[in-house]
C-alpha atoms as a PDB file:
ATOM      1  CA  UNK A   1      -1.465 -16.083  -0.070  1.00  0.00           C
ATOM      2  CA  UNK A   2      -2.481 -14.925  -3.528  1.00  0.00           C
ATOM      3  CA  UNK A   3      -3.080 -11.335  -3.954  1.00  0.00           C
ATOM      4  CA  UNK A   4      -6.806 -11.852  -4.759  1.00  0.00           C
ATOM      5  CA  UNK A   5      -7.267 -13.427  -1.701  1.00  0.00           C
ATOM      6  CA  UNK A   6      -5.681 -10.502  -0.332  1.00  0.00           C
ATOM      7  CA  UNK A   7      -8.088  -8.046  -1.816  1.00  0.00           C
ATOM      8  CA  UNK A   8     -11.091  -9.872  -1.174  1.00  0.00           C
ATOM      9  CA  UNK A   9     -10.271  -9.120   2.805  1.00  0.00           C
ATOM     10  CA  UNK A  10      -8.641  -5.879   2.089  1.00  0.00           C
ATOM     11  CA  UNK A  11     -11.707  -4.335   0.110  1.00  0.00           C
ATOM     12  CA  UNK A  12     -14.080  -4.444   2.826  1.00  0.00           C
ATOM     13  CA  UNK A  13     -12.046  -3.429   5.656  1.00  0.00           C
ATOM     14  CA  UNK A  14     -11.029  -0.173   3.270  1.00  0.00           C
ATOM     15  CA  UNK A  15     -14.649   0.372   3.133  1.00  0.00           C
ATOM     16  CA  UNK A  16     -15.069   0.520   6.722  1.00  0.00           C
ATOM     17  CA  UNK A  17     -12.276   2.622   7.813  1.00  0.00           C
ATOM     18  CA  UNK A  18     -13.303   5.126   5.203  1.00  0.00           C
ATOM     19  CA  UNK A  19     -16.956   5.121   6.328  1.00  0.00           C
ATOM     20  CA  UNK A  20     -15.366   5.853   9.842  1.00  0.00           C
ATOM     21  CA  UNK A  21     -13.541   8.621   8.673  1.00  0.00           C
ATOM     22  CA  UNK A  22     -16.132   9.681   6.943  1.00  0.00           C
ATOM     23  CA  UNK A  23     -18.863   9.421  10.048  1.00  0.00           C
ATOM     24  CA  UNK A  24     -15.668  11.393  11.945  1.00  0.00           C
ATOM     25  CA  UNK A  25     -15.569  14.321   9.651  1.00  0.00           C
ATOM     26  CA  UNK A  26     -18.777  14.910   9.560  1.00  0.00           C
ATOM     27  CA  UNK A  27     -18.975  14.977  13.967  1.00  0.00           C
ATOM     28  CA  UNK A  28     -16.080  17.656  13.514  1.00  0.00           C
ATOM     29  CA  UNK A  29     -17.846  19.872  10.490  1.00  0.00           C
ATOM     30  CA  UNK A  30     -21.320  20.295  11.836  1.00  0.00           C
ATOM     31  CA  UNK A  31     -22.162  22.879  13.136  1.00  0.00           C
ATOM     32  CA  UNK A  32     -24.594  21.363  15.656  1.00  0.00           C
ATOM     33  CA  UNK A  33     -23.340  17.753  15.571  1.00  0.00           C
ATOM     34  CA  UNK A  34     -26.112  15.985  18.210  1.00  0.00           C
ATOM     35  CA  UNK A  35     -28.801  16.743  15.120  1.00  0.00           C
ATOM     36  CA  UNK A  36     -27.015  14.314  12.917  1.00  0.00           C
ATOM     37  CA  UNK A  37     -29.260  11.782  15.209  1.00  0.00           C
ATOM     38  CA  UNK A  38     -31.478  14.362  16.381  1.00  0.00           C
ATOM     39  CA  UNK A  39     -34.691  11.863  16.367  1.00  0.00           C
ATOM     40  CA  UNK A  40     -32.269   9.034  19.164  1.00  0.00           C
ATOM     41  CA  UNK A  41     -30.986  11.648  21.257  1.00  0.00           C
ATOM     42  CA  UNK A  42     -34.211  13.332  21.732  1.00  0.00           C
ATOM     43  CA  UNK A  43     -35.532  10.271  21.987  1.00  0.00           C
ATOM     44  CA  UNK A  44     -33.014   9.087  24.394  1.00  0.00           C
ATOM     45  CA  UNK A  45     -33.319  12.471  26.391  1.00  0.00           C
ATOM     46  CA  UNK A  46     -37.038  12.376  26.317  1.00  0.00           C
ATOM     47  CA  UNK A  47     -37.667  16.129  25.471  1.00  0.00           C
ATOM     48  CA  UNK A  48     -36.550  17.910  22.679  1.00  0.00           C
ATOM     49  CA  UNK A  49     -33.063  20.388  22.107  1.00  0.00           C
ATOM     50  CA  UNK A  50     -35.221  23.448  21.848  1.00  0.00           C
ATOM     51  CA  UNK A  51     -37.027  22.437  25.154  1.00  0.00           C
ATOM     52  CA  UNK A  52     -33.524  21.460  26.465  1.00  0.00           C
ATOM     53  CA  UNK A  53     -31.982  24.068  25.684  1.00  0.00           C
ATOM     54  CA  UNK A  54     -35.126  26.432  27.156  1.00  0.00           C
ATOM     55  CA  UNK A  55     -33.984  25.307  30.744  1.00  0.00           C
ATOM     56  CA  UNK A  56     -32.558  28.026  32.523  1.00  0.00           C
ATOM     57  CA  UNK A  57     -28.935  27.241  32.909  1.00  0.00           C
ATOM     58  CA  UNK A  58     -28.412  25.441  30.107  1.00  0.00           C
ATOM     59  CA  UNK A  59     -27.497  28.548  27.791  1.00  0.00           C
ATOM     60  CA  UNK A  60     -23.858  26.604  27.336  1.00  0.00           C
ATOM     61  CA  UNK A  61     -25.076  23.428  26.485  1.00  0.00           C
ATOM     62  CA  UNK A  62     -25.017  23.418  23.075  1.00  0.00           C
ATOM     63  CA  UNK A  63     -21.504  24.618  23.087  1.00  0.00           C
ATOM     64  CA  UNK A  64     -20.766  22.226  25.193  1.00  0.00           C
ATOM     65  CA  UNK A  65     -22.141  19.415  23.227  1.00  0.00           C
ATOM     66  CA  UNK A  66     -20.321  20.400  20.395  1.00  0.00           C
ATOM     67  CA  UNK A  67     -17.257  20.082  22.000  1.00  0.00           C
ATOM     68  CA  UNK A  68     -18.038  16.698  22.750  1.00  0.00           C
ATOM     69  CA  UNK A  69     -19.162  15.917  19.401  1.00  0.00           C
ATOM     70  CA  UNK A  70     -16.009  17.428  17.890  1.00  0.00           C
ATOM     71  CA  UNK A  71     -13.724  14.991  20.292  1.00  0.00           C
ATOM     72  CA  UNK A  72     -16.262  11.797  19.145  1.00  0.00           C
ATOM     73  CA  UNK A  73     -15.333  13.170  15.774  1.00  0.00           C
ATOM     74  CA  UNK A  74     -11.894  13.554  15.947  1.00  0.00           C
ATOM     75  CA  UNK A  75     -11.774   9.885  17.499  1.00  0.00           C
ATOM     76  CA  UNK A  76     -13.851   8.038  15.050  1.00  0.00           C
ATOM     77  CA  UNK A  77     -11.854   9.867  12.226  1.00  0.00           C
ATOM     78  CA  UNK A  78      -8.398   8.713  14.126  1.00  0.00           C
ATOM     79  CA  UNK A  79      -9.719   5.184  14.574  1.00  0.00           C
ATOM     80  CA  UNK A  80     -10.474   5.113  10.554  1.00  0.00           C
ATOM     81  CA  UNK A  81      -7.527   6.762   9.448  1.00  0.00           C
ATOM     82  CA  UNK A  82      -5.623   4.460  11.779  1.00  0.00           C
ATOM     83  CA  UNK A  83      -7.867   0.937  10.005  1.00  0.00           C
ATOM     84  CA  UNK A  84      -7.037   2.617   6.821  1.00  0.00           C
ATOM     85  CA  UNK A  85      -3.366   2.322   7.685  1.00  0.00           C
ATOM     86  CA  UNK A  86      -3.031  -1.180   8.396  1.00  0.00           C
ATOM     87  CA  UNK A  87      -5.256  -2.245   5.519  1.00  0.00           C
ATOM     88  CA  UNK A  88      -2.149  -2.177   2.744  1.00  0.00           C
ATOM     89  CA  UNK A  89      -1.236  -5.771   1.381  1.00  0.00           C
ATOM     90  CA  UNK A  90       2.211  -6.109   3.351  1.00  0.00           C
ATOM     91  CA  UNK A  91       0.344  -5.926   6.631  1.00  0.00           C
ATOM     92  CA  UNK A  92      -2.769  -8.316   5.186  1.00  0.00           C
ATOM     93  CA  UNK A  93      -0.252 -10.520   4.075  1.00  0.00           C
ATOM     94  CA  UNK A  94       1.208 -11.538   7.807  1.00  0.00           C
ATOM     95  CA  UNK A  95      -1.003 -13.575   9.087  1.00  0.00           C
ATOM     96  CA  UNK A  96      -1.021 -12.841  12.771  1.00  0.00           C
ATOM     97  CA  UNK A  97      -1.505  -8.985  11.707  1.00  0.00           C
ATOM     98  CA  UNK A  98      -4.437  -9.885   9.857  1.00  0.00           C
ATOM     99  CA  UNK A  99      -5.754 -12.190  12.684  1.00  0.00           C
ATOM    100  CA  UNK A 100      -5.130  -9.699  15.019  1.00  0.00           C
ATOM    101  CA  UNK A 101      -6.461  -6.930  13.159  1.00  0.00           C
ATOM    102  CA  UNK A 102      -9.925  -8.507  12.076  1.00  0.00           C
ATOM    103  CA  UNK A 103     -10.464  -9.588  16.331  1.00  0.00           C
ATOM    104  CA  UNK A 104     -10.020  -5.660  17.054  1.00  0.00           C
ATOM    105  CA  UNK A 105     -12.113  -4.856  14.595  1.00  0.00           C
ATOM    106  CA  UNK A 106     -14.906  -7.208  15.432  1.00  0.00           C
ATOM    107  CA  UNK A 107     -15.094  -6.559  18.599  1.00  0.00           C
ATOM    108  CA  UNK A 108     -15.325  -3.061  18.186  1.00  0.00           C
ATOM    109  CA  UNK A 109     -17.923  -2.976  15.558  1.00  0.00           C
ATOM    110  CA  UNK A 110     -20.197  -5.608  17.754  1.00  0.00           C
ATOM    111  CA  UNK A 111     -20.009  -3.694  20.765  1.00  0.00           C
ATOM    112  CA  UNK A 112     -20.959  -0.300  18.850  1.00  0.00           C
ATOM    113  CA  UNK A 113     -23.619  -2.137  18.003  1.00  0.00           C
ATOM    114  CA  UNK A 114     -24.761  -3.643  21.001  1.00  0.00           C
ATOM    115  CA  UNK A 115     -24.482  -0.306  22.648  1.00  0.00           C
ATOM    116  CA  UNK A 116     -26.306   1.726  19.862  1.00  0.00           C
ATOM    117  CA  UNK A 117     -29.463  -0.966  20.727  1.00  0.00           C
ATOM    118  CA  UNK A 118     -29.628  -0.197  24.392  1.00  0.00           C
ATOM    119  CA  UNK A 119     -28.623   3.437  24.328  1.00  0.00           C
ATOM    120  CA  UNK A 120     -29.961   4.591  20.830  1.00  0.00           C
ATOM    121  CA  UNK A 121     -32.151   1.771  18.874  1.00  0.00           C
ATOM    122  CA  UNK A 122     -33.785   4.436  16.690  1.00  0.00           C
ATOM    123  CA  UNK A 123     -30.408   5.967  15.638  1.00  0.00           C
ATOM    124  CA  UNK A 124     -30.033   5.255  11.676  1.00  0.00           C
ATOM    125  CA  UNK A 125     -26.457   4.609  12.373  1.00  0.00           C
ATOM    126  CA  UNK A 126     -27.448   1.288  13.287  1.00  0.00           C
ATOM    127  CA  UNK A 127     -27.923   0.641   9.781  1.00  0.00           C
ATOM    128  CA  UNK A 128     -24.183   1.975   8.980  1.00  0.00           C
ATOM    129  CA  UNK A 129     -23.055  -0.493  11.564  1.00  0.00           C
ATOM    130  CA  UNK A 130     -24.754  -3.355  10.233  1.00  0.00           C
ATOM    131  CA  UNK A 131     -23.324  -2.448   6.750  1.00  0.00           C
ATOM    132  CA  UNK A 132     -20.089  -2.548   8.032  1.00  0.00           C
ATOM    133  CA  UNK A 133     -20.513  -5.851   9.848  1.00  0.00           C
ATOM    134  CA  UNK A 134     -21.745  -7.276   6.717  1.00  0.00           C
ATOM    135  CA  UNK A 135     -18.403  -6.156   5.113  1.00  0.00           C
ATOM    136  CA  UNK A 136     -16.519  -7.298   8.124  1.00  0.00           C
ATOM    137  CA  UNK A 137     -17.850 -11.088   8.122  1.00  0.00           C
ATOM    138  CA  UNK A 138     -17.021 -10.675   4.347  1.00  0.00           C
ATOM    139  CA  UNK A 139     -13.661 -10.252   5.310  1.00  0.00           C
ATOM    140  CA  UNK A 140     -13.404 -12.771   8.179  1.00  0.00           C
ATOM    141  CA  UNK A 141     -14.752 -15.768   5.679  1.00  0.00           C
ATOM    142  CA  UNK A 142     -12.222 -15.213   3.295  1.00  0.00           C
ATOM    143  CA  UNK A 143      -8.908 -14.539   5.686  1.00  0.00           C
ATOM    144  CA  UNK A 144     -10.495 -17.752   7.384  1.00  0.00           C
ATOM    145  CA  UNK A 145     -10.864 -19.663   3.865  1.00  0.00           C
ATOM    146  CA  UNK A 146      -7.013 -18.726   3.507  1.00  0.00           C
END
């Protein structure tokens, strides 16, 4: 497989795993992560953090919530940095690697998505993940035009 070829699948995938690192870093350097998609979760919760966090016995939340943020973080950053790994051209270049690599990935980034539209269709993320889907099919035509 020509090295072009290569690249054209390579490219995109980079793209992804560093807007997943990205997204990642961001969960772990907020300092109140749940308001990077304040307008789903309140809508999801159906009241909003300041009336959440009113209700007596809830005083913690907010810590705890950014504990859990900081492990969705720390995940999403792992997952990218992990992509980012396998995206060099000696892995690309073995085809069951590739093949294996792009089914992983598509099923991940499908299922984010389908859970994203029944747990948070407002979130704007939705709009990363179709990006990155877009990039992804990019990806799958050409290792499948290989």
């Amino acid at each position: 497989m020509s090295n072009r070829s290569i690249n054209y699948i390579r490219y995109p995938l980079i793209l992804i795993s560093i807007a997943l690192c990205v997204s990642g870093i961001r969960w772990l350097i907020s300092s109140e992560p749940w308001i990077l998609d304040q307008v789903a979760n309140e809508e999801r919760l159906q009241m909003t953090f300041v009336d959440l966090f009113l209700i007596e016995g809830n005083s913690t939340l907010s810590l705890y919530l950014t504990q859990i943020y900081r492990f969705l973080g720390l995940y999403v950053l792992g997952i990218g940095f992990l992509l980012l790994s396998f995206t060099s051209n000696k892995f690309l270049e073995i085809f069951f690697v590739r093949q294996r690599f792009l089914i992983v990935l598509g099923i991940l980034l499908v299922s984010n998505l389908v859970l994203a539209y029944v747990w948070i269709p407002s979130s704007h993320f939705i709009y990363v993940m179709w990006g990155a889907i877009g990039l992804y099919c990019f990806s799958l035509y050409k290792h499948i035009k290989s």
